[in-house]
N, C-alpha and C. Protein backbone atom coordinates (compact mmCIF):
# COMPACT_ATOMS: atom_id res chain seq x y z
N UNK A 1 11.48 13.44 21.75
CA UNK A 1 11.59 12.68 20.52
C UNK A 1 12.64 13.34 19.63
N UNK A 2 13.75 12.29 19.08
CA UNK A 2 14.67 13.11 17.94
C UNK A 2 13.71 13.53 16.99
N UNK A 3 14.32 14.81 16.71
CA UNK A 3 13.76 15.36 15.12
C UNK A 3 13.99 14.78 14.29
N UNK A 4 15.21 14.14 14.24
CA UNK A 4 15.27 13.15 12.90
C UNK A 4 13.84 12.25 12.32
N UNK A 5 13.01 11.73 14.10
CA UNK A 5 12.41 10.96 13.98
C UNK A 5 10.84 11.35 13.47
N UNK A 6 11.08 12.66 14.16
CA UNK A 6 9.83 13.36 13.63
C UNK A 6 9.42 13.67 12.66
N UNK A 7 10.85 14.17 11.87
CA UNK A 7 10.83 14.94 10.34
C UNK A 7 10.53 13.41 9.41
N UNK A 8 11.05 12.08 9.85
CA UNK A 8 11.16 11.21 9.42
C UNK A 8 9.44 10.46 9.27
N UNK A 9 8.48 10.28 10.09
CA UNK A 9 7.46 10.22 10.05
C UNK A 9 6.42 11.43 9.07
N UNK A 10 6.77 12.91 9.33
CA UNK A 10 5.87 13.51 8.30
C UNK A 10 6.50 13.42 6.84
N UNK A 11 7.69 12.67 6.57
CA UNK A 11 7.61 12.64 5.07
C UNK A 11 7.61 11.69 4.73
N UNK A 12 7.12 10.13 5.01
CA UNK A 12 6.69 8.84 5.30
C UNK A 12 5.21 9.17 4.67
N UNK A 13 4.48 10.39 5.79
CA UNK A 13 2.95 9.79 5.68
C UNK A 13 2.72 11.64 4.40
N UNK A 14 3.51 12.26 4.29
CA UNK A 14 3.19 13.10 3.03
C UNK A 14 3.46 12.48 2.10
N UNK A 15 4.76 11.54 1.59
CA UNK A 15 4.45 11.12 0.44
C UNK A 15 3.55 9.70 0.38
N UNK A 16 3.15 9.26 1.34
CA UNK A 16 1.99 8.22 1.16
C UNK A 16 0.65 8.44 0.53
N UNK A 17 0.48 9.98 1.50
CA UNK A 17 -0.59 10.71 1.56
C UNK A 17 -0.86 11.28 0.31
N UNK A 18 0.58 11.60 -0.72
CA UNK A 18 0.78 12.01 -2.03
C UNK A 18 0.36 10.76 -3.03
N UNK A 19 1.07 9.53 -2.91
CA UNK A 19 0.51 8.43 -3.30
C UNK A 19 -0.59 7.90 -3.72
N UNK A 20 -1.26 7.53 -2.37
CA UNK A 20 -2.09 7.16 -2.23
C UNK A 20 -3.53 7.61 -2.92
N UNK A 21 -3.10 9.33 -2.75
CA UNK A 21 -4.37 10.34 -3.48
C UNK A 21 -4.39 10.07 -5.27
N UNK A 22 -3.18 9.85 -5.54
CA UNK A 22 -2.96 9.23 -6.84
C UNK A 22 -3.55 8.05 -7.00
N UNK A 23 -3.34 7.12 -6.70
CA UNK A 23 -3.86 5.83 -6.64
C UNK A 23 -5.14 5.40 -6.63
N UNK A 24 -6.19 5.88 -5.54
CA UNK A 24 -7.13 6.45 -5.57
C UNK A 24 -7.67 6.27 -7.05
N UNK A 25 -7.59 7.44 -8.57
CA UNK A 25 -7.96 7.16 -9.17
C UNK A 25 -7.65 5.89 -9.91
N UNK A 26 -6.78 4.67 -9.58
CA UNK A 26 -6.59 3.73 -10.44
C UNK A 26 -7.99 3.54 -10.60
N UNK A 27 -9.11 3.77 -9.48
CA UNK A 27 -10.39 2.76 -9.57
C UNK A 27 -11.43 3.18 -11.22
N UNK A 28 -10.56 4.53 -11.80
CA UNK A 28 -11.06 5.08 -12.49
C UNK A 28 -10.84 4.28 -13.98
N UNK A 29 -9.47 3.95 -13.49
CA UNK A 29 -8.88 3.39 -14.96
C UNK A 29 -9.30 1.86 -14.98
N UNK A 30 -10.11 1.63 -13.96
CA UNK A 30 -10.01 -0.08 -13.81
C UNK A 30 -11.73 0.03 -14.49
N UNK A 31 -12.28 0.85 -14.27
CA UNK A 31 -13.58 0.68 -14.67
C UNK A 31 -13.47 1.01 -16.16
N UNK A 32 -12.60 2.08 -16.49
CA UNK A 32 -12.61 2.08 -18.15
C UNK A 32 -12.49 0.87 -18.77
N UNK A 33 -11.38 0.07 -17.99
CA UNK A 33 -10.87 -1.18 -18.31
C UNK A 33 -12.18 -2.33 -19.06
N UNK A 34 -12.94 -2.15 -17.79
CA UNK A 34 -13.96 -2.66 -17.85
C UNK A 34 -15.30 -2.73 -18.71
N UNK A 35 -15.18 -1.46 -18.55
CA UNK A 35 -16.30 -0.42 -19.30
C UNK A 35 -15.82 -1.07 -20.84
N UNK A 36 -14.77 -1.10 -21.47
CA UNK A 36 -13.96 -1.47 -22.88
C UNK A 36 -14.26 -3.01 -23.31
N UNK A 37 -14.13 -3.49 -21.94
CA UNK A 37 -14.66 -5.23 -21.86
C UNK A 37 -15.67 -5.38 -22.35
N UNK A 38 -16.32 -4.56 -21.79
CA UNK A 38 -17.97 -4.94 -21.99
C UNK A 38 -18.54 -4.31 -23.41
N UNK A 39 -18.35 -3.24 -23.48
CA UNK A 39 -18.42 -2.70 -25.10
C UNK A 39 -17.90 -3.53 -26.46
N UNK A 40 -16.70 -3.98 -25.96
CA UNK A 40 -15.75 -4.54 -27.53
C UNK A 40 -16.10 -6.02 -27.10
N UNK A 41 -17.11 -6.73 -26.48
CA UNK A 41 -17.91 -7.88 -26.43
C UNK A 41 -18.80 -8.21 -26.79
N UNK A 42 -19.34 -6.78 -26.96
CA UNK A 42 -20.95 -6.84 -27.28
C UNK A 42 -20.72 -5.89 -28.80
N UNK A 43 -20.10 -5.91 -29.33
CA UNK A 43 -19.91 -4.97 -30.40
C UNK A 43 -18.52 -5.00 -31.48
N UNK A 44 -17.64 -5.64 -30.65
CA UNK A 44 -16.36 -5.40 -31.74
C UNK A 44 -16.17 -7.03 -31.18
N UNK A 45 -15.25 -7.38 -31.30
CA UNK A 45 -13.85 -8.71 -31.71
C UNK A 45 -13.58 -8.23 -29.94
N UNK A 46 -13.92 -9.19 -29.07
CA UNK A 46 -13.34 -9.40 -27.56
C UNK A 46 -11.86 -9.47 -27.23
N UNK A 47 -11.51 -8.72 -26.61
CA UNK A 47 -10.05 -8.28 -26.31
C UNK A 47 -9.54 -9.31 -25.41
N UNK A 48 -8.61 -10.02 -25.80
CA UNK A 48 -7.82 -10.93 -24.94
C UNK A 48 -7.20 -10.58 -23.55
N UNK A 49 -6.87 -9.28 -23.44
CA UNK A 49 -6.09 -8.83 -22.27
C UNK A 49 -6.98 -7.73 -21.33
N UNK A 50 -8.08 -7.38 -21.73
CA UNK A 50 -8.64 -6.88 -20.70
C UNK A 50 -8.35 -7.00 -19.21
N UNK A 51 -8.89 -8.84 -18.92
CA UNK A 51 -8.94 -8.96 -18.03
C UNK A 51 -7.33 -9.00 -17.13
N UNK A 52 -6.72 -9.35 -17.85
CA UNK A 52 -5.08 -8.90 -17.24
C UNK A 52 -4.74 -7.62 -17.14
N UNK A 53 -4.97 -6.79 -17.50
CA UNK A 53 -5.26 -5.40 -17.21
C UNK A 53 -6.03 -4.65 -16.30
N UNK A 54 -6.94 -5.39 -16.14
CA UNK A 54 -7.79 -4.89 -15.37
C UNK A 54 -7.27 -5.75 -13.91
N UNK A 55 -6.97 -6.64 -13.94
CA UNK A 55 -5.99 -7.52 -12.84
C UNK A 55 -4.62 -6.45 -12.28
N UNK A 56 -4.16 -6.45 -13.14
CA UNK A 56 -2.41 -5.46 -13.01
C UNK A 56 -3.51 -3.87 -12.64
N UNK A 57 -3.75 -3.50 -12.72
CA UNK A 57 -4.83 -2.04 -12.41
C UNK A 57 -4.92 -2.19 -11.46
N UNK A 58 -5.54 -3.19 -10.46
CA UNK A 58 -6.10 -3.36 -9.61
C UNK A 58 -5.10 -3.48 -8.41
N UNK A 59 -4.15 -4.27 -8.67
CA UNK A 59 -2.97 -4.36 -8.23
C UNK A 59 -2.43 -3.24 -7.57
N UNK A 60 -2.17 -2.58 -8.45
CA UNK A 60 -1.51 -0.72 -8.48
C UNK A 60 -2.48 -0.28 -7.68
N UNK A 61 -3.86 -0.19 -7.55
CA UNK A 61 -4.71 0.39 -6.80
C UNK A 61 -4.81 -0.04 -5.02
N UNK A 62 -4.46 -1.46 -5.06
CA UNK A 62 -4.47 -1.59 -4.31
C UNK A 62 -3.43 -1.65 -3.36
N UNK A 63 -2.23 -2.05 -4.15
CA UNK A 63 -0.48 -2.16 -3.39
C UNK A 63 -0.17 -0.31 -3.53
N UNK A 64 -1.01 0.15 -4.08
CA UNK A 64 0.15 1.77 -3.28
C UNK A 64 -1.12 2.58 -3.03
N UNK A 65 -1.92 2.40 -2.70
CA UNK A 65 -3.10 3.21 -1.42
C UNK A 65 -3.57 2.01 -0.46
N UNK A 66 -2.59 1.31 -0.11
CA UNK A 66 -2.63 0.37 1.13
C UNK A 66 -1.88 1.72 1.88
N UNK A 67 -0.50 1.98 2.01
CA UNK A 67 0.26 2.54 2.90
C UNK A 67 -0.83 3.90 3.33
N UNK A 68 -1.49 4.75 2.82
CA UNK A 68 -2.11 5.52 2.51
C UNK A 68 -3.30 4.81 3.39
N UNK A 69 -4.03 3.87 2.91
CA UNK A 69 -5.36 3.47 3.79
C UNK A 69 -4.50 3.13 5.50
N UNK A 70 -3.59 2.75 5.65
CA UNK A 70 -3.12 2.57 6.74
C UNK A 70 -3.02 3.76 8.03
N UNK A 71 -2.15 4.47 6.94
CA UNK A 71 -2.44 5.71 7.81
C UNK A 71 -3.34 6.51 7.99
N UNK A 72 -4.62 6.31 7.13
CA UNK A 72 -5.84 7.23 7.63
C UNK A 72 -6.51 6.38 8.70
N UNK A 73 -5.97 4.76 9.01
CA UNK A 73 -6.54 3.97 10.20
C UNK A 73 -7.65 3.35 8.94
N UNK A 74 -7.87 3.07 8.14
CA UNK A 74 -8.48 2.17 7.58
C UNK A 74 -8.73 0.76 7.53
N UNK A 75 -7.80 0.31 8.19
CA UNK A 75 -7.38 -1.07 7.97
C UNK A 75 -8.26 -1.51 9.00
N UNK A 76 -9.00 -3.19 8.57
CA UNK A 76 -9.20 -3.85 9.68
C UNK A 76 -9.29 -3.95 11.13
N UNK A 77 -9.25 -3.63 11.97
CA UNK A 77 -8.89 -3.63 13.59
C UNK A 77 -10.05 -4.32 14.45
N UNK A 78 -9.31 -5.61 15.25
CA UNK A 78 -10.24 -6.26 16.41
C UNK A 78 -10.68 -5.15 17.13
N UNK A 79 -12.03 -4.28 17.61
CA UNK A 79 -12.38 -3.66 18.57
C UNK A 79 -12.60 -4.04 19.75
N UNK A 80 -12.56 -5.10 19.91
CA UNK A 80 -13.23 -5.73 20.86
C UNK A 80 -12.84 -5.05 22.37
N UNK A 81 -11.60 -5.42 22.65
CA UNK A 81 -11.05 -4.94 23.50
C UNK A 81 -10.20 -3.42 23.47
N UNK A 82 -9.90 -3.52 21.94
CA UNK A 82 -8.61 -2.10 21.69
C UNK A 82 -9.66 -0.78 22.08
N UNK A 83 -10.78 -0.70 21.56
CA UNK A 83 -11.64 0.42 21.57
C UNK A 83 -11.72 1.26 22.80
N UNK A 84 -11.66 0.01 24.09
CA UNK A 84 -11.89 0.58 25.44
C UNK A 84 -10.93 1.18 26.02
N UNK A 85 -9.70 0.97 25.78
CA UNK A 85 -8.18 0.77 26.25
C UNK A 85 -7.88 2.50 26.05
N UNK A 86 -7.28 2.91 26.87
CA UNK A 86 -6.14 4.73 26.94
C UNK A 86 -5.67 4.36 25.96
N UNK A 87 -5.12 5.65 25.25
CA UNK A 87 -4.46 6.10 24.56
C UNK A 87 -2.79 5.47 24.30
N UNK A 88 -2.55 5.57 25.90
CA UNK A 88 -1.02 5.04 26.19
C UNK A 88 -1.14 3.58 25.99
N UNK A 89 -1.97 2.98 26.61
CA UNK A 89 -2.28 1.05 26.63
C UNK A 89 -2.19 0.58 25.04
N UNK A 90 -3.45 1.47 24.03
CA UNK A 90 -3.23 1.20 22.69
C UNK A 90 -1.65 1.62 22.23
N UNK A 91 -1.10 2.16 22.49
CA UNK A 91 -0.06 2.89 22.03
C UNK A 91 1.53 1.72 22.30
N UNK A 92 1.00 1.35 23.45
CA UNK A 92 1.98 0.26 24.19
C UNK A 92 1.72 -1.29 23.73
N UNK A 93 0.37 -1.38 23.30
CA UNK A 93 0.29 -2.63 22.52
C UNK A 93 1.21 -2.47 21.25
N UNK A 94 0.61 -1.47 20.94
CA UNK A 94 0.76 -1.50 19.16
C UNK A 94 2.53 -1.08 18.71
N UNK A 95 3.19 -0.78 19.93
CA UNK A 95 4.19 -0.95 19.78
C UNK A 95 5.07 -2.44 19.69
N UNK A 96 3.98 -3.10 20.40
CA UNK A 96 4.65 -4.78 20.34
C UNK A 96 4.17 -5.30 18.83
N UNK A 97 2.71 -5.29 18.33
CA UNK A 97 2.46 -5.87 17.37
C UNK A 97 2.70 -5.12 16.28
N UNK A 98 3.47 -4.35 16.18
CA UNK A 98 3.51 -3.69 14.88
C UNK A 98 4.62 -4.62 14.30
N UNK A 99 5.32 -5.05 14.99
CA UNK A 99 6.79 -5.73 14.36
C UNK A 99 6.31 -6.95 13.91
N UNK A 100 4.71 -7.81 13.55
CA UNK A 100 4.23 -8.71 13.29
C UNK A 100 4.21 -7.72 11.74
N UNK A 101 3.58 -6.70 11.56
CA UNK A 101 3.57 -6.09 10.97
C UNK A 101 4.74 -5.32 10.04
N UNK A 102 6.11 -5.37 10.54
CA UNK A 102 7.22 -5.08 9.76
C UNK A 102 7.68 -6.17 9.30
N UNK A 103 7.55 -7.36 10.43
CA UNK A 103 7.87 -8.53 9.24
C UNK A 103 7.79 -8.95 8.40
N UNK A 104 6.47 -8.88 8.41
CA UNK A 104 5.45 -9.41 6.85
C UNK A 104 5.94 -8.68 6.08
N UNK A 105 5.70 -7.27 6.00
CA UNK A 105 6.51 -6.39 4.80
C UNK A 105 7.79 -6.69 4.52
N UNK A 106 8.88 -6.99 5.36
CA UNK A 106 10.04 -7.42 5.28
C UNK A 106 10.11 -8.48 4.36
N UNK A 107 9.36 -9.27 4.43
CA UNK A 107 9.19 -10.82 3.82
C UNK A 107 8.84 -10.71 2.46
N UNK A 108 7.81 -9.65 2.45
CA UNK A 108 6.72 -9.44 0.91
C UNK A 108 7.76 -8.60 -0.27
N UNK A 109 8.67 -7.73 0.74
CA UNK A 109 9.66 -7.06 -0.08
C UNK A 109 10.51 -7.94 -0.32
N UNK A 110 11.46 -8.48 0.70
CA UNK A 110 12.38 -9.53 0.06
C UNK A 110 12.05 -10.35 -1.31
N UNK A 111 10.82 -11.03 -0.63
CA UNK A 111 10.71 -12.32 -2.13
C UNK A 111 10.41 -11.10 -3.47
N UNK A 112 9.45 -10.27 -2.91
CA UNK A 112 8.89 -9.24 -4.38
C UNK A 112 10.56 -8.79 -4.95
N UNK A 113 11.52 -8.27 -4.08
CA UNK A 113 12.65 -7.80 -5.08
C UNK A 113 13.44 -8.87 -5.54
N UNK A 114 13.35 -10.09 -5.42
CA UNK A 114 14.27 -11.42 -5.39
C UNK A 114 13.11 -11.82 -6.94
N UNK A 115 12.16 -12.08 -6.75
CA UNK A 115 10.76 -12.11 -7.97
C UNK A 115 11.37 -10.96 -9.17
N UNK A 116 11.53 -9.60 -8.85
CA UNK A 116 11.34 -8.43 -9.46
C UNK A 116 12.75 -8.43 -10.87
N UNK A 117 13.81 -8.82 -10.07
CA UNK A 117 15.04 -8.86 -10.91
C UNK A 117 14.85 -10.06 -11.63
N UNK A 118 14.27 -11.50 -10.93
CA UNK A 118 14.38 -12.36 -12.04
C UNK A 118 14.00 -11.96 -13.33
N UNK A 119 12.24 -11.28 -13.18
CA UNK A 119 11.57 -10.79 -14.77
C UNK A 119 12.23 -10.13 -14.88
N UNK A 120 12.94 -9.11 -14.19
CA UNK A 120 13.86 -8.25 -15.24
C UNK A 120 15.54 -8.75 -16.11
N UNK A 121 15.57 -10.04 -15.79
CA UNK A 121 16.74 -10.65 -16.02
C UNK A 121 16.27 -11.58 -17.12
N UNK A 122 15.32 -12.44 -17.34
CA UNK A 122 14.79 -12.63 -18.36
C UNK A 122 13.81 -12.45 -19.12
N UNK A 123 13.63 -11.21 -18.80
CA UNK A 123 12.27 -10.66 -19.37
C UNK A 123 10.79 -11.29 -19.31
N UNK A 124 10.56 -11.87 -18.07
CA UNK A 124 9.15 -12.70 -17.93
C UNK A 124 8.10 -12.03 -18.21
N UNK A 125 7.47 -13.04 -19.10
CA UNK A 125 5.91 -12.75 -19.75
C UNK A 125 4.91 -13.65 -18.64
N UNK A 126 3.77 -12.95 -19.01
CA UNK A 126 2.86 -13.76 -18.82
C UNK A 126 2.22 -15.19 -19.48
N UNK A 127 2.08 -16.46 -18.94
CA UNK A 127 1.52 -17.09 -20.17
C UNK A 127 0.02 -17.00 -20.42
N UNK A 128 -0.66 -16.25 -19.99
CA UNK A 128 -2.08 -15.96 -21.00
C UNK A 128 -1.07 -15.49 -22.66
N UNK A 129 -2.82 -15.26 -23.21
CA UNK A 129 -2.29 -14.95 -24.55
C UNK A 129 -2.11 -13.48 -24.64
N UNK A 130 -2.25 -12.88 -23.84
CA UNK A 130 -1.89 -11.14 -23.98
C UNK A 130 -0.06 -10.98 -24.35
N UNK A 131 0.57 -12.03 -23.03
CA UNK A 131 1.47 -12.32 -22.96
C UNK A 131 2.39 -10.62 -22.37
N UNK A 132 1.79 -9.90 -21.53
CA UNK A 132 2.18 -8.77 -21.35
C UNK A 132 3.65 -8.86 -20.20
N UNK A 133 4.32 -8.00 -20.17
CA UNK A 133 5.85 -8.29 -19.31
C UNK A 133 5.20 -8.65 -17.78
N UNK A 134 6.24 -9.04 -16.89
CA UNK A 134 5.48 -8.78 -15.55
C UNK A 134 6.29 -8.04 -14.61
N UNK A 135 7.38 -7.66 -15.35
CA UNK A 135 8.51 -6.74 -14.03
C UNK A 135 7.70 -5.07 -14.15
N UNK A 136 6.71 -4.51 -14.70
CA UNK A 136 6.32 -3.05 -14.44
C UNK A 136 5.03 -3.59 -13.01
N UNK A 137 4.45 -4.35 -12.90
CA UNK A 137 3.33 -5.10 -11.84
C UNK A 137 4.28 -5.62 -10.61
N UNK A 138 5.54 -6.39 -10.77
CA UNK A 138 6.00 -6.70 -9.65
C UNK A 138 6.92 -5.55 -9.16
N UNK A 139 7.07 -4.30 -10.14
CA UNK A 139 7.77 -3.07 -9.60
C UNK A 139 6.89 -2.50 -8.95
N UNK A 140 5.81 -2.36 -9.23
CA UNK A 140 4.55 -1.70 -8.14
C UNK A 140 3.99 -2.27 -6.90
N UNK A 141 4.32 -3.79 -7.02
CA UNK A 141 4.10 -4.51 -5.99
C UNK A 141 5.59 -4.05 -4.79
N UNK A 142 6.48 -4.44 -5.23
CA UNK A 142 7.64 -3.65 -4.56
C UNK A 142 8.00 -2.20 -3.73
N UNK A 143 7.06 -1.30 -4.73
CA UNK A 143 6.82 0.02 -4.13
C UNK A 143 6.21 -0.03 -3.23
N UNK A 144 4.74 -0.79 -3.10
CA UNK A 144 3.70 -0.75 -1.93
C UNK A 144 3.95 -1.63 -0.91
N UNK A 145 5.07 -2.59 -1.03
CA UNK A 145 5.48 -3.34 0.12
C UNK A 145 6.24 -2.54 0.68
N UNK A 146 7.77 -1.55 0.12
CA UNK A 146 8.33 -0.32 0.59
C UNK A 146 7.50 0.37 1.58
N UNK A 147 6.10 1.25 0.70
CA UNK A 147 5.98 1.70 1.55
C UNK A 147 4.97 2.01 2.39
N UNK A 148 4.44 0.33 2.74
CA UNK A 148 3.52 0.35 4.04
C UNK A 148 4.58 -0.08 4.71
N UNK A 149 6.09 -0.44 4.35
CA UNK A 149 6.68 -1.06 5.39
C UNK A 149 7.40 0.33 5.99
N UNK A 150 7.69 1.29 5.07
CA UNK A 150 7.67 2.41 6.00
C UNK A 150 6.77 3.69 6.72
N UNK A 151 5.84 3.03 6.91
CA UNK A 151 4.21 3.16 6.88
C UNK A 151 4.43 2.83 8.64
N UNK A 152 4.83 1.79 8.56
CA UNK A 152 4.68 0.57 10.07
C UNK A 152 5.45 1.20 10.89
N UNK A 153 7.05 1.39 10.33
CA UNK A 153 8.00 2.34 10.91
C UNK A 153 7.65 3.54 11.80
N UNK A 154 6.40 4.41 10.84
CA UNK A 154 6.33 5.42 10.99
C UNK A 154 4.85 5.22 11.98
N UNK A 155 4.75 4.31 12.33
CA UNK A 155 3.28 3.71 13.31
C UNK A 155 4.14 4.00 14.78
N UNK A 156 5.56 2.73 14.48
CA UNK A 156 6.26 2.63 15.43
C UNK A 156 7.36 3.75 16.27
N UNK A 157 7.14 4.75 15.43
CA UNK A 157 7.73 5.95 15.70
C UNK A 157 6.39 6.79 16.69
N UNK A 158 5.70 6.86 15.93
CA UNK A 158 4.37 7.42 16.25
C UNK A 158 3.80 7.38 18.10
N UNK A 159 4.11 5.83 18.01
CA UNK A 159 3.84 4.64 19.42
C UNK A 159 4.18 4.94 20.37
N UNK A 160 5.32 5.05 20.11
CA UNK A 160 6.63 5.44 20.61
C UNK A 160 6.71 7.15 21.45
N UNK A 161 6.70 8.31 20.64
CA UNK A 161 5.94 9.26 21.03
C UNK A 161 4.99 9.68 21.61
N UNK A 162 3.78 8.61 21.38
CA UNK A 162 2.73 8.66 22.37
C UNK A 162 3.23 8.52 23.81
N UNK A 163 3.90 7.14 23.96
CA UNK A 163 4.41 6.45 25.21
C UNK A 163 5.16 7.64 25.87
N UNK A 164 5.93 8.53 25.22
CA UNK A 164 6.66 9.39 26.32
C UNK A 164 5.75 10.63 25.83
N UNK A 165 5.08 10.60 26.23
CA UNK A 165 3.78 12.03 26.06
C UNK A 165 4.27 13.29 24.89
N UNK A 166 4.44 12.77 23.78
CA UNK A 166 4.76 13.58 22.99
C UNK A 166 3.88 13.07 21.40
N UNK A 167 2.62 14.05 21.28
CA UNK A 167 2.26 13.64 20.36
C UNK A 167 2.94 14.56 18.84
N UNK A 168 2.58 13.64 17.62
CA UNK A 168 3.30 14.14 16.31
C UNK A 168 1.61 13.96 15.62
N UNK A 169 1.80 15.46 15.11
CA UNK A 169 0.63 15.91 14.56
C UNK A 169 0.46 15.69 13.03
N UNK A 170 -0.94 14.55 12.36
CA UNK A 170 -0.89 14.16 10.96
C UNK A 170 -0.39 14.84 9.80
N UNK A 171 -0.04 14.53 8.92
CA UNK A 171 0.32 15.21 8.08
C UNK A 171 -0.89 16.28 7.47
N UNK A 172 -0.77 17.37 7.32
CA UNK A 172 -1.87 18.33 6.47
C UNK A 172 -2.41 17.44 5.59
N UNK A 173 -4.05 17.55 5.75
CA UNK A 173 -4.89 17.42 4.09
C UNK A 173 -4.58 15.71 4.27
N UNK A 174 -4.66 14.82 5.73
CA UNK A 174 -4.21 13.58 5.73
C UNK A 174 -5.59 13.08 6.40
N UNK A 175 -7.17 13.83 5.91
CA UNK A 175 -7.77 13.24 6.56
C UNK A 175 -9.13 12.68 5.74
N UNK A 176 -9.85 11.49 5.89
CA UNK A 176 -9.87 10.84 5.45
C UNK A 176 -11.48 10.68 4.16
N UNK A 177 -11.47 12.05 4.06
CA UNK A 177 -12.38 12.76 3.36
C UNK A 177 -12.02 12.82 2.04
């Protein structure tokens, strides 16, 4: 395996792994969010933008500890058949379907940066009444399409290595504890 490709996968899944551990606490800030909802409802004048906040929070939590849940193997997976299958067989599938998988990101990034410059070209609001910008939410959406799509890369690198008997060892502190 080139080193390029190697060095190229552990700093893929360290700064995911960096990410992601960040992100992680959005769930913290989404419950304050919440927690504020429910207090200034029952007690003060009800806040118009909570719930868009707590929407855009959620967002962030979830578009940049996707790449991060990916690589700890979190995601979804048919067992049905994959579970039984060698090492090499999974390895040789998932080299075909991963590119189902770079596409989509390909696609989600395109329109998200084609989306991203418009609000930043005319400054798009929201029309609730908070009326908050939307290019800092579709910049985060952008980041986490980046980088599960170099997430997939780094699957397909991974695959790849397996197939010619060369395994690449997780990143440190990448496990799922």
């Amino acid at each position: 395996m080139p080193q390029a490709a190697l060095l190229f996968v552990r700093a893929v899944e360290a700064v995911n792994h960096r990410i992601g551990r960040m992100a992680m606490y959005l769930i913290l800030v989404l419950a304050g969010i919440l927690m504020w909802s429910v207090i200034a409802k029952g007690f003060f004048r009800p806040s118009l933008c909570t719930q868009e906040y707590a929407q855009f929070t959620m967002v962030g939590y979830f578009m940049l500890g996707g790449a991060w849940s990916l690589m700890l193997g979190a995601n979804v997976r048919m067992d049905l058949l994959y579970a039984r299958w060698s090492i090499r067989t999974r390895a040789a599938v998932d080299c075909v379907t991963v590119f189902a998988m770079i596409t989509f990101f390909v696609f989600m990034l395109w329109g998200g940066i084609d989306s991203t410059l418009y609000a930043l070209e005319v400054s798009e609001r929201s029309r609730s009444a908070c009326r908050p910008y939307m290019a800092p939410v579709k910049i985060v959406i952008c980041t986490g399409a980046f980088l599960m799509l170099l997430q997939s890369i780094a699957f397909l690198i991974r695959d790849i290595a397996t197939l010619r008997g060369v395994e690449i060892a997780p990143p440190r502190g990448a496990d799922p504890q």
